[in-house]
N, C-alpha and C. Protein backbone atom coordinates (compact mmCIF):
# COMPACT_ATOMS: atom_id res chain seq x y z
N UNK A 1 2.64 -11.56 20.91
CA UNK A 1 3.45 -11.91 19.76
C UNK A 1 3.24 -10.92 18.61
N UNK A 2 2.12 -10.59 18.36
CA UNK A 2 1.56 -9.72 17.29
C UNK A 2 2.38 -8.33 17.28
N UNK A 3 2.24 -8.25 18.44
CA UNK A 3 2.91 -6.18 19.48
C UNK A 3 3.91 -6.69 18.58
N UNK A 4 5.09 -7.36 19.22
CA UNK A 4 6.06 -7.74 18.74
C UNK A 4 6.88 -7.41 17.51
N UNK A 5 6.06 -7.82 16.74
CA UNK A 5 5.90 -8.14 15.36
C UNK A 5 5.86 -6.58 14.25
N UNK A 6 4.58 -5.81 15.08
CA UNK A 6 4.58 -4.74 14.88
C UNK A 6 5.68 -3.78 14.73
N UNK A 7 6.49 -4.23 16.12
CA UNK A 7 7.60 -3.11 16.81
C UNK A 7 8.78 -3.50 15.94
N UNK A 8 8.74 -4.79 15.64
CA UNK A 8 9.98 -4.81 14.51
C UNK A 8 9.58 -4.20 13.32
N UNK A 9 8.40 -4.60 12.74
CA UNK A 9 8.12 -3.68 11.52
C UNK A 9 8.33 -2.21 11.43
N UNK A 10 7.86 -1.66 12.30
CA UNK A 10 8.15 -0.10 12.63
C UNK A 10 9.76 0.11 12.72
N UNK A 11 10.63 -0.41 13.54
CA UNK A 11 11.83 -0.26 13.44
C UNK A 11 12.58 -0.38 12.40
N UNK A 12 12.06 -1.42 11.85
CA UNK A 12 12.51 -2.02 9.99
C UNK A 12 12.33 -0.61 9.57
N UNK A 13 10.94 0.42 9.14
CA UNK A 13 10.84 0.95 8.48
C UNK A 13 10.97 2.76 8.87
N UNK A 14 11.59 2.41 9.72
CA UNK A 14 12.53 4.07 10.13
C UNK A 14 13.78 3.71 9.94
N UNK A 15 14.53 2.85 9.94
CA UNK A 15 15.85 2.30 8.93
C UNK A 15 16.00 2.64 7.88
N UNK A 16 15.05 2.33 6.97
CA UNK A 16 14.54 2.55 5.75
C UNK A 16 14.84 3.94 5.01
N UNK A 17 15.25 4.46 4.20
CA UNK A 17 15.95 5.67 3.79
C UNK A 17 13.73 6.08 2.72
N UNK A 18 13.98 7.55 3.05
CA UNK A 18 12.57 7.39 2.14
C UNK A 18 12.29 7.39 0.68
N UNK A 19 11.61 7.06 0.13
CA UNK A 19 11.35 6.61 -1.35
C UNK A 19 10.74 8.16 -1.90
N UNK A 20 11.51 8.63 -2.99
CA UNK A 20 10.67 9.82 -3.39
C UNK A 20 10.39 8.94 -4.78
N UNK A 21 9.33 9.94 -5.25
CA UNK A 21 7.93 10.10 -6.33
C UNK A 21 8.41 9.28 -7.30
N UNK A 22 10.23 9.44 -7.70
CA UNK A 22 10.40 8.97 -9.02
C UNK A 22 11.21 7.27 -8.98
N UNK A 23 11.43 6.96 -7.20
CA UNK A 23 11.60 5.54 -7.45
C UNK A 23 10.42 4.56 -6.81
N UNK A 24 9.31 5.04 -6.78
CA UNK A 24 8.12 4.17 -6.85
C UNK A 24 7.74 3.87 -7.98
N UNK A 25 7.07 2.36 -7.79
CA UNK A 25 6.98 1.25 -8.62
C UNK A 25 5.90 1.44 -9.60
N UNK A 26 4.77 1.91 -8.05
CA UNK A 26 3.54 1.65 -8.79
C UNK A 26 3.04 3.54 -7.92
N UNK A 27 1.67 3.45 -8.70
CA UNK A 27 0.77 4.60 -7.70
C UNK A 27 -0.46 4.53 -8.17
N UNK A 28 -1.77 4.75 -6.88
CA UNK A 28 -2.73 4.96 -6.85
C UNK A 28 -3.46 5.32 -7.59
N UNK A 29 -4.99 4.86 -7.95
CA UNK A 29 -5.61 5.02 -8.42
C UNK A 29 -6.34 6.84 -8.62
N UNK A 30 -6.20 7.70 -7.73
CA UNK A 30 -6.41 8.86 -7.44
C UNK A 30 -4.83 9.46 -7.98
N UNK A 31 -3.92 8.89 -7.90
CA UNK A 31 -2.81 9.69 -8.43
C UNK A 31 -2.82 9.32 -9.89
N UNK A 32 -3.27 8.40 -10.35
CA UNK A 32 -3.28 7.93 -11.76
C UNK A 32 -4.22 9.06 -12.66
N UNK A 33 -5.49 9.19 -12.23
CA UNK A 33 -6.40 10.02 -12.37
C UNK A 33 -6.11 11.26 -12.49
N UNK A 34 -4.69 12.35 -11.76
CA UNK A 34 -4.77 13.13 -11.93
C UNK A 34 -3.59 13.71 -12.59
N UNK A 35 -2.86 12.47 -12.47
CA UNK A 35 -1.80 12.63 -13.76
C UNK A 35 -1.99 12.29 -15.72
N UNK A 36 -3.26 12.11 -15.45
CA UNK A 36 -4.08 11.75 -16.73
C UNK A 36 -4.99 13.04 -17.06
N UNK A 37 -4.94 13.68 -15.64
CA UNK A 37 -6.06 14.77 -15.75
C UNK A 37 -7.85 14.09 -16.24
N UNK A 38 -7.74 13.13 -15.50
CA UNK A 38 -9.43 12.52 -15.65
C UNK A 38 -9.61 12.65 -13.75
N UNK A 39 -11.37 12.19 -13.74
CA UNK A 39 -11.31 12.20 -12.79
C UNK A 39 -11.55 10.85 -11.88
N UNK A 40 -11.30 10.91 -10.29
CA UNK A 40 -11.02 9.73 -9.62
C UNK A 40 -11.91 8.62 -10.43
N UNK A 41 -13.94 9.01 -9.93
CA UNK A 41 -13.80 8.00 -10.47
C UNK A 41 -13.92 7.51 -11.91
N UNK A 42 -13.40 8.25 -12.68
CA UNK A 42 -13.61 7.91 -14.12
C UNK A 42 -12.57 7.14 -13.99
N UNK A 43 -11.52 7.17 -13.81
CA UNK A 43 -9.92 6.07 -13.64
C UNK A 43 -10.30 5.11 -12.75
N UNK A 44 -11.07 4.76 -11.85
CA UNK A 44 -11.79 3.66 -11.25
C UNK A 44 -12.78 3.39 -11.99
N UNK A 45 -13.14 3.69 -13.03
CA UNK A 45 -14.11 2.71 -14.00
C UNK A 45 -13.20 1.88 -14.73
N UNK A 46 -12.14 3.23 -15.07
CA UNK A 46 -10.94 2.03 -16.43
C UNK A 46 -10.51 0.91 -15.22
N UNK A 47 -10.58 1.43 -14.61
CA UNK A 47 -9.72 0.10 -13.75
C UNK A 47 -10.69 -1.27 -13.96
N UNK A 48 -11.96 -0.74 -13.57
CA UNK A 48 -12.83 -2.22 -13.41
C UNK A 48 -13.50 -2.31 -14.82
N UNK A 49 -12.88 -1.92 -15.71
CA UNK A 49 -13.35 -2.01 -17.09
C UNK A 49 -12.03 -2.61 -17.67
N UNK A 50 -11.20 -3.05 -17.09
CA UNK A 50 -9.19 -3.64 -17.06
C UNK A 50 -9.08 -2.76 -18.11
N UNK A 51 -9.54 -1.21 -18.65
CA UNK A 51 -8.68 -0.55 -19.84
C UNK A 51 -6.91 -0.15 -18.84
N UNK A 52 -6.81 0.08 -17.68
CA UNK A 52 -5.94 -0.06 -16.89
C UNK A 52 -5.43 -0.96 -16.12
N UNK A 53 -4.39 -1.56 -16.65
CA UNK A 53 -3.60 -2.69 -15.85
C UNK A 53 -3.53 -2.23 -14.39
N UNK A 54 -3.88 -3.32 -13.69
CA UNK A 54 -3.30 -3.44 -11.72
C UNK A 54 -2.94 -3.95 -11.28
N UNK A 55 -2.45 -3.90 -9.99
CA UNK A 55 -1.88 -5.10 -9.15
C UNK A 55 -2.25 -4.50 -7.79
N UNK A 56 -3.32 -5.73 -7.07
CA UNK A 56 -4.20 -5.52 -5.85
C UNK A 56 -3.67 -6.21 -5.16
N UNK A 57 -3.71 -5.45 -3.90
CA UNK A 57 -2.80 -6.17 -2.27
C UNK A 57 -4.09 -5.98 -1.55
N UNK A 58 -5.36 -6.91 -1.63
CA UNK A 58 -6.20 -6.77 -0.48
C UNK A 58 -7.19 -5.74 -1.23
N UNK A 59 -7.70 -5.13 -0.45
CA UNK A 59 -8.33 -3.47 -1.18
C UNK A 59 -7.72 -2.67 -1.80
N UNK A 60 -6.27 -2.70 -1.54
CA UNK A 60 -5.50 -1.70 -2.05
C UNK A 60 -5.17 -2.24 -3.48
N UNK A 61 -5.13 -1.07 -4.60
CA UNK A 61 -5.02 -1.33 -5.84
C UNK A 61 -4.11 0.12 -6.17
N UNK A 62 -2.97 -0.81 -7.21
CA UNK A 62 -1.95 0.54 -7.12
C UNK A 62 -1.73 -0.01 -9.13
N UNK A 63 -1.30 0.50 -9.42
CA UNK A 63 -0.75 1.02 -11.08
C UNK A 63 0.23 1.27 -11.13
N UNK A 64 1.02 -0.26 -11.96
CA UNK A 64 2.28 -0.04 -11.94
C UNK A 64 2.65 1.24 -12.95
N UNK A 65 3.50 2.05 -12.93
CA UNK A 65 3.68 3.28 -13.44
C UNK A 65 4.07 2.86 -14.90
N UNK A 66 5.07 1.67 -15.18
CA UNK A 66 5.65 1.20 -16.30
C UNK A 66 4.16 0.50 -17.49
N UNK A 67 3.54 -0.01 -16.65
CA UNK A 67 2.13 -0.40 -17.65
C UNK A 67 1.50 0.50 -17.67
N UNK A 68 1.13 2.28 -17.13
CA UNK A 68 0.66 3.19 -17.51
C UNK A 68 1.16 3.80 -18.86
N UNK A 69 2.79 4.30 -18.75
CA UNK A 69 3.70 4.63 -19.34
C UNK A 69 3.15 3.78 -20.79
N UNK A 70 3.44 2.88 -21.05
CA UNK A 70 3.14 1.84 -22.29
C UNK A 70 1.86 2.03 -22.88
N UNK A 71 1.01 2.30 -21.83
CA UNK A 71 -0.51 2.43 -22.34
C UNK A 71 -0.70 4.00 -23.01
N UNK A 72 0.10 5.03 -22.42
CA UNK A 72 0.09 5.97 -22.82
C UNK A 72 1.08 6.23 -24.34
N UNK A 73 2.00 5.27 -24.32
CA UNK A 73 2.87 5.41 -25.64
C UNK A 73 1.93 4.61 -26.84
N UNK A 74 1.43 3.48 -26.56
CA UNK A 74 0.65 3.11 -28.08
C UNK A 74 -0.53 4.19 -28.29
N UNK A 75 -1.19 5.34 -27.33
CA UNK A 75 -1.95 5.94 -27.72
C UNK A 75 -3.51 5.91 -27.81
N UNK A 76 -3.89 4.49 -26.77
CA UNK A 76 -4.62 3.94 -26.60
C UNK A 76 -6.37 4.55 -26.42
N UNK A 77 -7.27 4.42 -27.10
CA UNK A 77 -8.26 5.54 -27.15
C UNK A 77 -9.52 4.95 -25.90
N UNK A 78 -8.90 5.50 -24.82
CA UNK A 78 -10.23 5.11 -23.75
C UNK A 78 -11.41 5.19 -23.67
């Protein structure tokens, strides 16, 4: 049942037209970091210090781009 399950997912997502850079939602903690020009883990401290808003799926922790954006417009002193 699981296989299954898989093989539709995979098929779902070669259907799927691909997502470039500028209509993703959110991005990584390592991409956050180096679009800030800090490093990985200094942007994984703000994270677990919440100076950076997240939203975690499991282990995975991504940054929505729009609560970066905002954090970067009030000027916020990290």
């Amino acid at each position: 049942m699981e296989v299954k399950k898989n093989d539709e997912i995979k098929k779902i997502n070669r259907s799927l037209p691909p997502v470039g850079e500028e209509q993703r939602l959110c991005i990584s903690v390592p991409e956050a970091a180096r679009m800030l020009g800090v490093s990985r883990n200094f942007c994984y401290e703000l994270v677990k210090q919440k100076q950076i808003p997240v939203i975690r799926f499991g282990k995975r922790i991504l940054i929505p781009k729009i609560a970066l954006e905002k954090l970067l417009e009030k000027g916020v002193t990290l």
